[in-house]
Protein backbone atom coordinates (compact mmCIF):
# COMPACT_ATOMS: atom_id res chain seq x y z
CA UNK A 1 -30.44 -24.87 -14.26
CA UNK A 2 -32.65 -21.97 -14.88
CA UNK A 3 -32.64 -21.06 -11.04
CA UNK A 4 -28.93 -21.27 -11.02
CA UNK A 5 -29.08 -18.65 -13.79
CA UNK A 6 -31.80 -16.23 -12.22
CA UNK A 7 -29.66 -16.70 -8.83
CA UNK A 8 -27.03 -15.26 -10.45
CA UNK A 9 -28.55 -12.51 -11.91
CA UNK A 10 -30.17 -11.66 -9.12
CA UNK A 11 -27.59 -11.62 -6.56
CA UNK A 12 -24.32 -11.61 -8.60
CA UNK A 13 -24.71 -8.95 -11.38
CA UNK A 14 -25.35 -6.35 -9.03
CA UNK A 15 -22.82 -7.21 -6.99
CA UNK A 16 -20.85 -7.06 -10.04
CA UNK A 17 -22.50 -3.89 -11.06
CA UNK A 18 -21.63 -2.14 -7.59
CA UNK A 19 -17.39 -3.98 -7.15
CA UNK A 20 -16.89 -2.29 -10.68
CA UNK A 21 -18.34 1.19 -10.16
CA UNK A 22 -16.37 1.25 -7.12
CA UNK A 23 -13.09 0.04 -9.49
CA UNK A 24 -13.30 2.63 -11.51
CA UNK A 25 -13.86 5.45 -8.93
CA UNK A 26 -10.83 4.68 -7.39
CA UNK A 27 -9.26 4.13 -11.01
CA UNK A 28 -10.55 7.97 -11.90
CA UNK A 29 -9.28 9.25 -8.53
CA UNK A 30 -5.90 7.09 -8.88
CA UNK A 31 -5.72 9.28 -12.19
CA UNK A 32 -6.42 12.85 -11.08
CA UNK A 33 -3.97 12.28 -8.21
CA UNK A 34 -1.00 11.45 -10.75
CA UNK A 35 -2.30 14.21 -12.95
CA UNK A 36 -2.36 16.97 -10.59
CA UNK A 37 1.21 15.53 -8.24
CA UNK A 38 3.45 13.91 -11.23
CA UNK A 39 6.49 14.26 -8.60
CA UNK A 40 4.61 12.24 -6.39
CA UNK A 41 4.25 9.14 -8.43
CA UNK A 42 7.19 9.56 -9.60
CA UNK A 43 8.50 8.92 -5.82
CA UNK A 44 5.83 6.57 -5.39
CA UNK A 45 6.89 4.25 -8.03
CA UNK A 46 10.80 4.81 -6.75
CA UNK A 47 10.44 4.63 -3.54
CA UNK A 48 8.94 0.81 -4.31
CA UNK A 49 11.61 -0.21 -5.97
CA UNK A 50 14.43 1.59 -3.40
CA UNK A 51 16.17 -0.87 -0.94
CA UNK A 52 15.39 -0.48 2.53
CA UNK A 53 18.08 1.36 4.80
CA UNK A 54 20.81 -0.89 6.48
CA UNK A 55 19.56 -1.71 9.96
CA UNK A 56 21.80 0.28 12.83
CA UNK A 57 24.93 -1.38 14.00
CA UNK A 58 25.04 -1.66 18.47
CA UNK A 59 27.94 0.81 19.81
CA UNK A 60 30.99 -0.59 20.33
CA UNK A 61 32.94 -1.14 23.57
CA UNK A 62 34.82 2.52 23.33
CA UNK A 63 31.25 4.14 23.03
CA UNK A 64 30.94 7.34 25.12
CA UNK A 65 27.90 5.94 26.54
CA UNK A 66 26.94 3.50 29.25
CA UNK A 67 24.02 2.32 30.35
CA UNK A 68 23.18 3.06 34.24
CA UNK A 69 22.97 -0.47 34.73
CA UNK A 70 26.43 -1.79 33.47
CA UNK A 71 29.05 -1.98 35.44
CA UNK A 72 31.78 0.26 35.68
């Protein structure tokens, strides 16, 4: 048991150490960002919760355009 627990803070609580000083550097930079651009989260957090745009309909038969390869 007691090598389980040196193990761990060997190799873990660094690892720990390092996952949450990278956390909260993005966490500091995530904040300056929305502090400097409010607009921009604002759109961020809209534009997640917009619907995507309808996907385009084919031309119809009457269509000005024809491929080269149809028929005519």
């Amino acid at each position: 048991m007691a090598s389980l627990i040196e193990f761990l803070f060997i190799v873990a609580l660094p690892l720990l150490v390092v996952a949450g000083g990278l956390v909260s550097l993005f966490a500091v930079g995530a904040l300056f960002d929305a502090l400097e651009n409010p607009g921009d989260l604002r759109g961020r957090i809209e534009g997640a919760f917009r619907r995507p745009p309808k996907p385009p309909k084919p031309p119809g038969s009457d269509h000005y355009y024809t491929p080269y390869w149809a028929p005519r």
